[in-house]
N, C-alpha and C. Protein backbone atom coordinates (compact mmCIF):
# COMPACT_ATOMS: atom_id res chain seq x y z
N UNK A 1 107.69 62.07 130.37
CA UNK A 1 107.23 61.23 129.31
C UNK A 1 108.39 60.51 128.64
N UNK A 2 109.16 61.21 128.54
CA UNK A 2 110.64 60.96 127.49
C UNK A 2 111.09 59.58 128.37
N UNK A 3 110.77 59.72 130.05
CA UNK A 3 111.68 58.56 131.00
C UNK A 3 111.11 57.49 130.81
N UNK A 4 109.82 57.41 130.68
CA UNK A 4 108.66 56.89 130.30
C UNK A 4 109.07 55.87 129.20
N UNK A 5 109.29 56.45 127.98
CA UNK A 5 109.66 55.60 126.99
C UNK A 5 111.19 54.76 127.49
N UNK A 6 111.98 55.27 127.99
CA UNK A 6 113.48 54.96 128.10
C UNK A 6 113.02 53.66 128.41
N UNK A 7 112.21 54.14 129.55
CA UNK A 7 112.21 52.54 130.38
C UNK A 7 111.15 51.37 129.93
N UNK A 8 110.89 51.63 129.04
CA UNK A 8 110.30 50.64 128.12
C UNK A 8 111.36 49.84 127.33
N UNK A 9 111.60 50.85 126.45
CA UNK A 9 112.69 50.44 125.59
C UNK A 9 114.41 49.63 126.83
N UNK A 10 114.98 50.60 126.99
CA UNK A 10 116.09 50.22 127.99
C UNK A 10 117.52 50.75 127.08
N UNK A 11 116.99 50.94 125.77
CA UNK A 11 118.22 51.28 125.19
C UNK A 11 118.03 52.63 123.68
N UNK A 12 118.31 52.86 123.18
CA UNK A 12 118.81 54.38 122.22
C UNK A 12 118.21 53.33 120.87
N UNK A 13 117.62 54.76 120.44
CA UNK A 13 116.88 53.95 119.09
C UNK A 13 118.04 53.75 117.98
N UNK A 14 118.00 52.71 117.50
CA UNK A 14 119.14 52.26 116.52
C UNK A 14 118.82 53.28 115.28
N UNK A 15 120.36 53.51 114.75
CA UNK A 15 120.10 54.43 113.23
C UNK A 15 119.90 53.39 112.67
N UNK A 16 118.78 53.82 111.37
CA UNK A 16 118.24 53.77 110.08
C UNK A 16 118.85 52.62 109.66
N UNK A 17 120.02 53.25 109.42
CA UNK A 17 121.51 52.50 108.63
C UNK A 17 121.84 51.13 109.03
N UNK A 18 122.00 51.39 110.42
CA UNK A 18 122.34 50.01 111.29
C UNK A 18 121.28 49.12 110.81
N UNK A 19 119.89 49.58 110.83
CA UNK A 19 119.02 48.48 111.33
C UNK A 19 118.75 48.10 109.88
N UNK A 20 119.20 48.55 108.39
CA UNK A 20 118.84 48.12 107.25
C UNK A 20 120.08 47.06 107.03
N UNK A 21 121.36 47.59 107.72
CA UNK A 21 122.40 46.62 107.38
C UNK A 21 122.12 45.13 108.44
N UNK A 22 121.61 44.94 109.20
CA UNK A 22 121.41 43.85 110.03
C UNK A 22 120.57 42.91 109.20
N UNK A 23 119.52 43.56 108.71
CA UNK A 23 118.61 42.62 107.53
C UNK A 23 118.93 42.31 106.42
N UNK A 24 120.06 43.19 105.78
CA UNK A 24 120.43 42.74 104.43
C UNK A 24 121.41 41.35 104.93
N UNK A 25 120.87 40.15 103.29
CA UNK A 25 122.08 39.26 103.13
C UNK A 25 122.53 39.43 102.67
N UNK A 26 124.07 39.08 102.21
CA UNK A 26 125.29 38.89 101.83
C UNK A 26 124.89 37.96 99.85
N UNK A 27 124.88 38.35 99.25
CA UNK A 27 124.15 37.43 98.43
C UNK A 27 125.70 36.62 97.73
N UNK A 28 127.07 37.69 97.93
CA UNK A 28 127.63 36.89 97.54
C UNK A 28 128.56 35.45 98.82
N UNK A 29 128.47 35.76 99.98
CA UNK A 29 128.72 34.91 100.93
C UNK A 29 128.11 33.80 101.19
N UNK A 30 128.74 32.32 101.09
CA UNK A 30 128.48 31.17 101.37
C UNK A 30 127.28 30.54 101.67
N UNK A 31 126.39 29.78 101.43
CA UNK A 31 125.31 29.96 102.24
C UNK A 31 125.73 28.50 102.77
N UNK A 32 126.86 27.48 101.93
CA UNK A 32 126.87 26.38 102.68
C UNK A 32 128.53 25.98 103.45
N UNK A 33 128.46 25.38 104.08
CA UNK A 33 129.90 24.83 104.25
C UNK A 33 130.70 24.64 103.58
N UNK A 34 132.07 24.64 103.65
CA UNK A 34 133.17 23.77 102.98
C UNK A 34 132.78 22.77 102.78
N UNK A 35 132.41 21.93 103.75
CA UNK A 35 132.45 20.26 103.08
C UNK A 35 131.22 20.23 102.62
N UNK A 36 130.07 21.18 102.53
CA UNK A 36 128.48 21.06 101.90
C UNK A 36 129.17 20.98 100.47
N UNK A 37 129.92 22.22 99.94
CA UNK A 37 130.46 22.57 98.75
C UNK A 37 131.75 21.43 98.25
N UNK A 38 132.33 20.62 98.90
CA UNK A 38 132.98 19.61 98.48
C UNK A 38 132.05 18.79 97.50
N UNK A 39 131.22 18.25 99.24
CA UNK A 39 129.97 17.37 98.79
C UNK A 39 129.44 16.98 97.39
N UNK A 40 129.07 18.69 97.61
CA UNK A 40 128.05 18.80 96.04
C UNK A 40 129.10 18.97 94.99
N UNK A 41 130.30 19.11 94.89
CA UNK A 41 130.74 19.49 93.86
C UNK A 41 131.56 17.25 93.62
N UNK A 42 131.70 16.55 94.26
CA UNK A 42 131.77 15.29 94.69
C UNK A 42 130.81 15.07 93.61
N UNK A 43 129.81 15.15 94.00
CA UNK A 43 128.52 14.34 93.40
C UNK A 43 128.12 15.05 92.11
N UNK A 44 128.61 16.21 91.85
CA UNK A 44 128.35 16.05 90.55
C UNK A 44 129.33 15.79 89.52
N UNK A 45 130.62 16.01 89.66
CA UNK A 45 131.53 15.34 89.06
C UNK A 45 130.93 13.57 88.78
N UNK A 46 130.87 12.81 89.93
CA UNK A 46 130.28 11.63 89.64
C UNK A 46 129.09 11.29 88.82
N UNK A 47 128.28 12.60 88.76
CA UNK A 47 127.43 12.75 87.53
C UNK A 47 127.59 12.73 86.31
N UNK A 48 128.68 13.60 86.04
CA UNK A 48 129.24 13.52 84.98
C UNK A 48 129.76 12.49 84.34
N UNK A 49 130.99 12.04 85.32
CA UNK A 49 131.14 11.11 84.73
C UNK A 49 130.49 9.61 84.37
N UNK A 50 129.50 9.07 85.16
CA UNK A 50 128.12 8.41 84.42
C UNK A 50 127.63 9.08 83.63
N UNK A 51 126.89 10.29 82.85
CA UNK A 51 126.54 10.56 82.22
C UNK A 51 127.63 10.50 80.74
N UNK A 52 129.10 10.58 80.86
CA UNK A 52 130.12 10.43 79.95
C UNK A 52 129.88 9.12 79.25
N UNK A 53 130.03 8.27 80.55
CA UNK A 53 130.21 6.52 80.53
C UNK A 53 129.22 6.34 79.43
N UNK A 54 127.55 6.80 80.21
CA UNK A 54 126.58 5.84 79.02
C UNK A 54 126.84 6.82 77.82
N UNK A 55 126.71 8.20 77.47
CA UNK A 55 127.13 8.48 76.04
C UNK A 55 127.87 7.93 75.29
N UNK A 56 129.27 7.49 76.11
CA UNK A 56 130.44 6.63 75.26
C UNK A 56 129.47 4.84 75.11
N UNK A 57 128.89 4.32 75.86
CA UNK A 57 128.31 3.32 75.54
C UNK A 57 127.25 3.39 74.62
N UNK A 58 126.91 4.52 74.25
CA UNK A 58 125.63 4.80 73.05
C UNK A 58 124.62 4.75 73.29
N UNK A 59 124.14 4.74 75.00
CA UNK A 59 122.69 4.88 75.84
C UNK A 59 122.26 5.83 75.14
N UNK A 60 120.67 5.31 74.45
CA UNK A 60 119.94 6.34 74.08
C UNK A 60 119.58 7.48 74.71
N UNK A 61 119.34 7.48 76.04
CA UNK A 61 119.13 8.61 76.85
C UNK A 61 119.72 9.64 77.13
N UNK A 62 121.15 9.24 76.94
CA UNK A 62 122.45 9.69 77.33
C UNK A 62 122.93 10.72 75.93
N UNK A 63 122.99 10.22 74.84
CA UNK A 63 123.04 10.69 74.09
C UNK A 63 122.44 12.36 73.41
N UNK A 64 122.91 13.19 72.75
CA UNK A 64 122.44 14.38 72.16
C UNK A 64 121.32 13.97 71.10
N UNK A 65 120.49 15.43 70.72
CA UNK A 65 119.71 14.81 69.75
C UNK A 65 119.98 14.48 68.41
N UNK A 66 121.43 15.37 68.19
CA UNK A 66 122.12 14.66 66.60
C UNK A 66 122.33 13.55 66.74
N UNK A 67 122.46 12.91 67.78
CA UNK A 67 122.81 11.47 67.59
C UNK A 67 121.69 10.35 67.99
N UNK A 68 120.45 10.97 67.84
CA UNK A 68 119.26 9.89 68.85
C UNK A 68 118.64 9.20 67.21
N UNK A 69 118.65 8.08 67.72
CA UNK A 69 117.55 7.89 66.66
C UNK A 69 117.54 6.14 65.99
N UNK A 70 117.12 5.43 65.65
CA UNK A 70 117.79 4.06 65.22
C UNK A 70 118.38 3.84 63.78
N UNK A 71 117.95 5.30 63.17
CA UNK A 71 118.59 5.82 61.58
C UNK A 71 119.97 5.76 61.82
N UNK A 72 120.58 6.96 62.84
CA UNK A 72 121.97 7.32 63.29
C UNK A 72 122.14 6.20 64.03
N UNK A 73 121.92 5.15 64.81
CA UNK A 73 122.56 4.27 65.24
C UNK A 73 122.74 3.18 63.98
N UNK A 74 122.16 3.41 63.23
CA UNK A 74 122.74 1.68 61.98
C UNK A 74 123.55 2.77 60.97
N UNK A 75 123.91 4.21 61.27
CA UNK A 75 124.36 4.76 60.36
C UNK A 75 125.91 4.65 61.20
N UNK A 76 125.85 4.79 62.53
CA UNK A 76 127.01 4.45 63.22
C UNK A 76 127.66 3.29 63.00
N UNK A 77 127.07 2.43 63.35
CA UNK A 77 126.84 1.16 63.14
C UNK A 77 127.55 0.52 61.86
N UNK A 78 127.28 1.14 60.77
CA UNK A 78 127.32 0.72 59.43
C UNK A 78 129.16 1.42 58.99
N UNK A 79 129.62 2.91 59.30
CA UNK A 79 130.39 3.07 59.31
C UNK A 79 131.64 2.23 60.06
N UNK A 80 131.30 2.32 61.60
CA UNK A 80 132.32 1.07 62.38
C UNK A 80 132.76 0.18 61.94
N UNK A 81 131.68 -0.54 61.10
CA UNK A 81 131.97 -2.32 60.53
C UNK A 81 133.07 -1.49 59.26
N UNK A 82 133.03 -0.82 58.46
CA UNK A 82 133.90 -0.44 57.71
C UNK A 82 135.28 -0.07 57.85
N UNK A 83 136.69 -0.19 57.30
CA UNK A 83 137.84 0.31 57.54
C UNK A 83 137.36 1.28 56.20
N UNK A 84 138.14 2.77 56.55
CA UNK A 84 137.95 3.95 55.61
C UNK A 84 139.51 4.70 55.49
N UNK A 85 139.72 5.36 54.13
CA UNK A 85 141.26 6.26 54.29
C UNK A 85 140.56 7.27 55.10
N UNK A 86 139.11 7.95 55.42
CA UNK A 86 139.52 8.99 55.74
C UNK A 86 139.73 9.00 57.32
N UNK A 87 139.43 7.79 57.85
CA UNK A 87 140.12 8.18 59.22
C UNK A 87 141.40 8.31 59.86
N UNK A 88 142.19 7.92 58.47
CA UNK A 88 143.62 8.13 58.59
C UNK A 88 144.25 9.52 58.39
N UNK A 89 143.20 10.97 57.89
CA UNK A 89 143.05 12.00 57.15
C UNK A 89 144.08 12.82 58.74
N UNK A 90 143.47 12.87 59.37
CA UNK A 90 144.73 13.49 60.34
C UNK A 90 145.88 12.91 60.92
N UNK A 91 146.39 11.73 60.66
CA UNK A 91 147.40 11.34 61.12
C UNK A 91 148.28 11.88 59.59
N UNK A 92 147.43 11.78 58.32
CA UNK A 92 148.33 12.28 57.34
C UNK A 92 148.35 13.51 57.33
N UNK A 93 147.96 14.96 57.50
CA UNK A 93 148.35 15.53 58.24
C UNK A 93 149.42 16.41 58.75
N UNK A 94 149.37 15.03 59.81
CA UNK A 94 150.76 15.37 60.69
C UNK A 94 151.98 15.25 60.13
N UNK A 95 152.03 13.75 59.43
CA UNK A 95 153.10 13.30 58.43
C UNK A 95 153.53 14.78 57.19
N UNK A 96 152.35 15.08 56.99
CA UNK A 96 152.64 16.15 55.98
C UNK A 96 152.84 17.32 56.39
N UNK A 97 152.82 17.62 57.94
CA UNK A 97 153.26 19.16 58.14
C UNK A 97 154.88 18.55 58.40
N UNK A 98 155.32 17.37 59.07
CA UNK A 98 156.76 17.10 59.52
C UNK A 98 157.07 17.30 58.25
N UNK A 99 156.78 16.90 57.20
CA UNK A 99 157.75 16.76 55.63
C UNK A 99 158.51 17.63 55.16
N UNK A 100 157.00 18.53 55.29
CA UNK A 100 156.88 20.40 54.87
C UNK A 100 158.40 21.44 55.61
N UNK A 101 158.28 20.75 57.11
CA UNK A 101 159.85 21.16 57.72
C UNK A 101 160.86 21.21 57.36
N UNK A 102 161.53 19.76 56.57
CA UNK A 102 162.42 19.40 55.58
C UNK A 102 162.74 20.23 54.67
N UNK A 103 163.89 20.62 55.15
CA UNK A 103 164.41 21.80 53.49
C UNK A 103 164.34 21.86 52.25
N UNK A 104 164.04 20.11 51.83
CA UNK A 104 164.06 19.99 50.53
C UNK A 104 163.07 20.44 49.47
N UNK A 105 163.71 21.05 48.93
CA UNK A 105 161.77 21.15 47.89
C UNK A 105 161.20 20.03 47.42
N UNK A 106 161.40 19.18 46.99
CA UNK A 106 161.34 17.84 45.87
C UNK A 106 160.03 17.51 47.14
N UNK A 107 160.49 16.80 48.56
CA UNK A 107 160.02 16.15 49.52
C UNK A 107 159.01 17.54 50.12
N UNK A 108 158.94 18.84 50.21
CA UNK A 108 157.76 19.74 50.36
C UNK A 108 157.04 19.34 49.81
N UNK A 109 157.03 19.27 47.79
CA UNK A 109 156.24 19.65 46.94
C UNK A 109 155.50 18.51 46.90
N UNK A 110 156.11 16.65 47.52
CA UNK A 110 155.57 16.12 47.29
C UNK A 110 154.41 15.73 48.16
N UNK A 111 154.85 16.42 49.34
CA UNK A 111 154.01 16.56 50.79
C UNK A 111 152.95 17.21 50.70
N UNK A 112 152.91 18.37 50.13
CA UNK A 112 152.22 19.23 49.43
C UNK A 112 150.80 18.34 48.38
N UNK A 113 151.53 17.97 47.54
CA UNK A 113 150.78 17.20 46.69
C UNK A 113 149.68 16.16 47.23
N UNK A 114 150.82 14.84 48.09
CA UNK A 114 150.01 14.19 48.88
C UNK A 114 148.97 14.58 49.37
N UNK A 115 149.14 15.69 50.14
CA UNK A 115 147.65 16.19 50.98
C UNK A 115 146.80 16.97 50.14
N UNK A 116 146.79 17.39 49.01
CA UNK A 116 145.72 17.90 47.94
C UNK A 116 145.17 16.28 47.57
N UNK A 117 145.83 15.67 47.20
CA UNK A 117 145.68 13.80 47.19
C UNK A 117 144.12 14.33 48.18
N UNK A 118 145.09 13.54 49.44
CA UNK A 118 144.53 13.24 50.37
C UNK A 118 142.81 13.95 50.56
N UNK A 119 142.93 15.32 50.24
CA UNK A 119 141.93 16.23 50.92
C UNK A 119 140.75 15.54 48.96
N UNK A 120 141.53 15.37 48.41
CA UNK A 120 140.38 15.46 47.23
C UNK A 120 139.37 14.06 47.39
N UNK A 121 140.83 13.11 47.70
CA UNK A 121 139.65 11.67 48.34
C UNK A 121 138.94 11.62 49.08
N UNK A 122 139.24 13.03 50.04
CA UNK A 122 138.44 12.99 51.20
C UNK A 122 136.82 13.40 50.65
N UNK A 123 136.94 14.96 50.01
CA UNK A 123 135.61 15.06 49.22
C UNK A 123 135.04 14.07 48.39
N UNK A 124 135.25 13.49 47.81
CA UNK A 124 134.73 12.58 46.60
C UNK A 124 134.54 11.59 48.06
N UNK A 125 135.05 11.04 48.44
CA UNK A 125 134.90 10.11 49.76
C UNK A 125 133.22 10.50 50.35
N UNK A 126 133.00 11.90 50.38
CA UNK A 126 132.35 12.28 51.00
C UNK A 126 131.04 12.12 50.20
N UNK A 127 130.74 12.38 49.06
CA UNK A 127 129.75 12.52 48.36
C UNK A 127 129.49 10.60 47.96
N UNK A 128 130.03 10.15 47.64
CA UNK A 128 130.36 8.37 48.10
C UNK A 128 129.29 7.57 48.91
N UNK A 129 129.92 8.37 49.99
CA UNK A 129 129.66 7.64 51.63
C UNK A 129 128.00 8.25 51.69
N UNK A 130 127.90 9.47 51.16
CA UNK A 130 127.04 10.19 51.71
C UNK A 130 125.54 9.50 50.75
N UNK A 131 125.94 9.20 49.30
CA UNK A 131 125.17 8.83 49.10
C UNK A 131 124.11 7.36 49.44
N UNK A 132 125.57 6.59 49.54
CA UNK A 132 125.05 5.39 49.88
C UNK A 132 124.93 5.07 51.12
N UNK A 133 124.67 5.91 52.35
CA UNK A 133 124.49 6.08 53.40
C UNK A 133 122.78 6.50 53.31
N UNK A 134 122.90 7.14 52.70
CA UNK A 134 121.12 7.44 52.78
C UNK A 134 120.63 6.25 51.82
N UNK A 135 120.95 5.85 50.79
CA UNK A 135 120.18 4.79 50.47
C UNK A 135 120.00 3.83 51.27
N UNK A 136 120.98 3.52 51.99
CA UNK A 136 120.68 2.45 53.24
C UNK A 136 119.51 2.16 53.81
N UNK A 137 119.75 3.75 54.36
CA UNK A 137 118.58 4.41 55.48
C UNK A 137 117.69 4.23 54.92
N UNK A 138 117.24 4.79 54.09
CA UNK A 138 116.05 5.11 53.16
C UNK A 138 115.48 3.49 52.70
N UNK A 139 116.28 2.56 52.50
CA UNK A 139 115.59 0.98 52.63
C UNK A 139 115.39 0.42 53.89
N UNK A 140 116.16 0.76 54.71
CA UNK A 140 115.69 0.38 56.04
C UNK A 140 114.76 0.95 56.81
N UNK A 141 114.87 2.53 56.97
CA UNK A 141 114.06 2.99 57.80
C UNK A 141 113.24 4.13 56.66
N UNK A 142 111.80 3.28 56.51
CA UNK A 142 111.40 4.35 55.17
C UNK A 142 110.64 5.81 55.51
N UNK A 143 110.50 5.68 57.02
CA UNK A 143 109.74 6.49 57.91
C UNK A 143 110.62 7.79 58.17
N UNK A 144 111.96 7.61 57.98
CA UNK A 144 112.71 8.59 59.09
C UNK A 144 113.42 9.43 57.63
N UNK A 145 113.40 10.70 58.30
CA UNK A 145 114.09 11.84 57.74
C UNK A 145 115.74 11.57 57.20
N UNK A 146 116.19 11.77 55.87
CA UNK A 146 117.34 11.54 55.66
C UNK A 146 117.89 13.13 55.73
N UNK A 147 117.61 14.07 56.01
CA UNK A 147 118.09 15.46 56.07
C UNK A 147 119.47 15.01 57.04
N UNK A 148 120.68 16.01 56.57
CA UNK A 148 122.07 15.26 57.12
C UNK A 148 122.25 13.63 57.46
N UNK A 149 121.77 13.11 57.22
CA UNK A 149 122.29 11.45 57.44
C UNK A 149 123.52 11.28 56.55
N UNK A 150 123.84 11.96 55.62
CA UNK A 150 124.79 11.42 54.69
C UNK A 150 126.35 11.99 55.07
N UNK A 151 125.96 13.64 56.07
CA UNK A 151 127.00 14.26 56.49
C UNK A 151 127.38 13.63 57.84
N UNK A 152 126.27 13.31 58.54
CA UNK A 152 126.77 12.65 59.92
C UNK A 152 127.81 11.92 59.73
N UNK A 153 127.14 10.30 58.55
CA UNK A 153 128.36 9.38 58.55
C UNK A 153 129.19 9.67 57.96
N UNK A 154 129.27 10.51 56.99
CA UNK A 154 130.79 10.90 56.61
C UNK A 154 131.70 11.50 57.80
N UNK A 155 131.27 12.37 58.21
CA UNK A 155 131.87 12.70 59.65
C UNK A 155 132.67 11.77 60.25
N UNK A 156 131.38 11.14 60.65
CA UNK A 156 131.98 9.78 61.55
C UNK A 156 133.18 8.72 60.89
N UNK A 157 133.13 9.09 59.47
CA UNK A 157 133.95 8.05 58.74
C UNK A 157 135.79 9.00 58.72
N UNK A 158 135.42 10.15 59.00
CA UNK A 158 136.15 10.83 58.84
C UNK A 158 137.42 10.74 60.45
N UNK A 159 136.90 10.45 61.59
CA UNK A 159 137.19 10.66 62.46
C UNK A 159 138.26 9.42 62.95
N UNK A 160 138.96 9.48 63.69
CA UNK A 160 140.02 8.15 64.23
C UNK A 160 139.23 7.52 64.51
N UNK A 161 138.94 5.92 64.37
CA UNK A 161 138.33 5.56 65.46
C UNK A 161 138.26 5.05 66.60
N UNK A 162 139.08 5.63 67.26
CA UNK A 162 139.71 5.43 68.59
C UNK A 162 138.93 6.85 69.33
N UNK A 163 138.79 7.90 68.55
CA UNK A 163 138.52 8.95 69.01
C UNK A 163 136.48 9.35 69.11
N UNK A 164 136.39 8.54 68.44
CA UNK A 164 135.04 8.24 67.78
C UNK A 164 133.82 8.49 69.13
N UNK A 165 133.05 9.36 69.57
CA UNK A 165 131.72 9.38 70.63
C UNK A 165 130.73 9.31 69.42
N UNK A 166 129.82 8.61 70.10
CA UNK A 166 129.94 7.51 70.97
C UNK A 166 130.90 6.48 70.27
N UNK A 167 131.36 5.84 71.11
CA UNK A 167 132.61 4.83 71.08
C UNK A 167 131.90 3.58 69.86
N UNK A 168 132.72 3.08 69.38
CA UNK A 168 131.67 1.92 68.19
C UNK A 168 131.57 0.96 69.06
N UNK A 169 130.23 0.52 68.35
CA UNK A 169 129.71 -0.58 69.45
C UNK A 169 129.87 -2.08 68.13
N UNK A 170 130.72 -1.99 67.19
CA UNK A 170 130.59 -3.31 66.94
C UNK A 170 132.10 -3.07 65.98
N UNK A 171 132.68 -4.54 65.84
CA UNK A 171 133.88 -4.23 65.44
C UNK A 171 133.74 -4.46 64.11
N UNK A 172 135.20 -4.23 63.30
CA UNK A 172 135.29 -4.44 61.89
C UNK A 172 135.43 -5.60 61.52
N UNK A 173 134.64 -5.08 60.06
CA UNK A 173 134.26 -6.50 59.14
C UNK A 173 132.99 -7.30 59.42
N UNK A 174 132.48 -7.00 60.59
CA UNK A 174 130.88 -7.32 61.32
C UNK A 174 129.95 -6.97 60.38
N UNK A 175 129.28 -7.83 59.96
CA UNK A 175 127.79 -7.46 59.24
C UNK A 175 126.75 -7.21 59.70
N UNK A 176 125.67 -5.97 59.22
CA UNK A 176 124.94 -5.19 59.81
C UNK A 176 123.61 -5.21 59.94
């Protein structure tokens, strides 16, 4: 009987072990090529960077939802056309940590000073901007929520604008 089976089969019944390791995958091993994985990693970089492009161009689509809206675009909008001190707020700063280096006290204390200056215009700047930023809104768009509109553009007023996402889409001194 036993020859019986042999010669059916032709070969020794595989262990257990063997025949569970033949079926298992590898879950952490490759499933694609090198150049599959170039490929895709190719194309989505190029994703990205179109998706960068229209954010920096101010594509609505493209954009986050803090920034969607035609409130936040004339609030963008409205800041750009403006020159502000506080976007100069980190280049002063810098000026004021180099000062601070200087051994002198006189030129610390006045470095010192400056940037309490600086940081107090920045608040009062803020409450300023913030107000008459929502009145804007609030005559223009009588429909839309002013909840943070006043902090956005201060933000934005706050920032270089060189450094500015989305990038300004209209230059200074432009009327709005």
């Amino acid at each position: 009987m036993s020859e019986n089976t042999d010669d059916k089969k032709g070969r020794a019944t595989p262990k257990r072990k063997d025949s569970e390791a033949r079926l298992k995958v590898n879950s952490i091993a490759p499933a694609t090529s090198k150049e599959g994985k170039a490929r895709d990693r190719a194309l989505e970089k190029s994703r990205r960077v179109e998706a960068r492009a229209a954010f920096m161009r101010g594509e609505e689509s493209a954009l986050p939802a803090r920034d969607r809206g035609p409130a936040k675009k004339f609030v963008r909008n409205h800041i750009d056309s403006r020159r502000s001190l506080g976007e100069y707020f980190l280049p002063t700063i810098m000026v004021v940590l180099v000062l601070t280096a200087i051994p002198v006290k006189a030129i610390q204390l006045l470095a010192i000073l400056f940037l309490y200056a600086a940081m107090l215009y920045s608040f009062s700047s803020a409450i300023f901007v913030g107000r008459k930023i929502k009145k804007l809104v609030a005559e223009r768009f009588p429909n839309e929520s002013l909840k943070g509109i006043g902090m956005y553009g201060w933000l934005r007023s706050t920032q270089m604008r060189r450094m500015r996402a989305p990038a300004p889409q209209v230059k200074r001194g432009d009327s709005i």
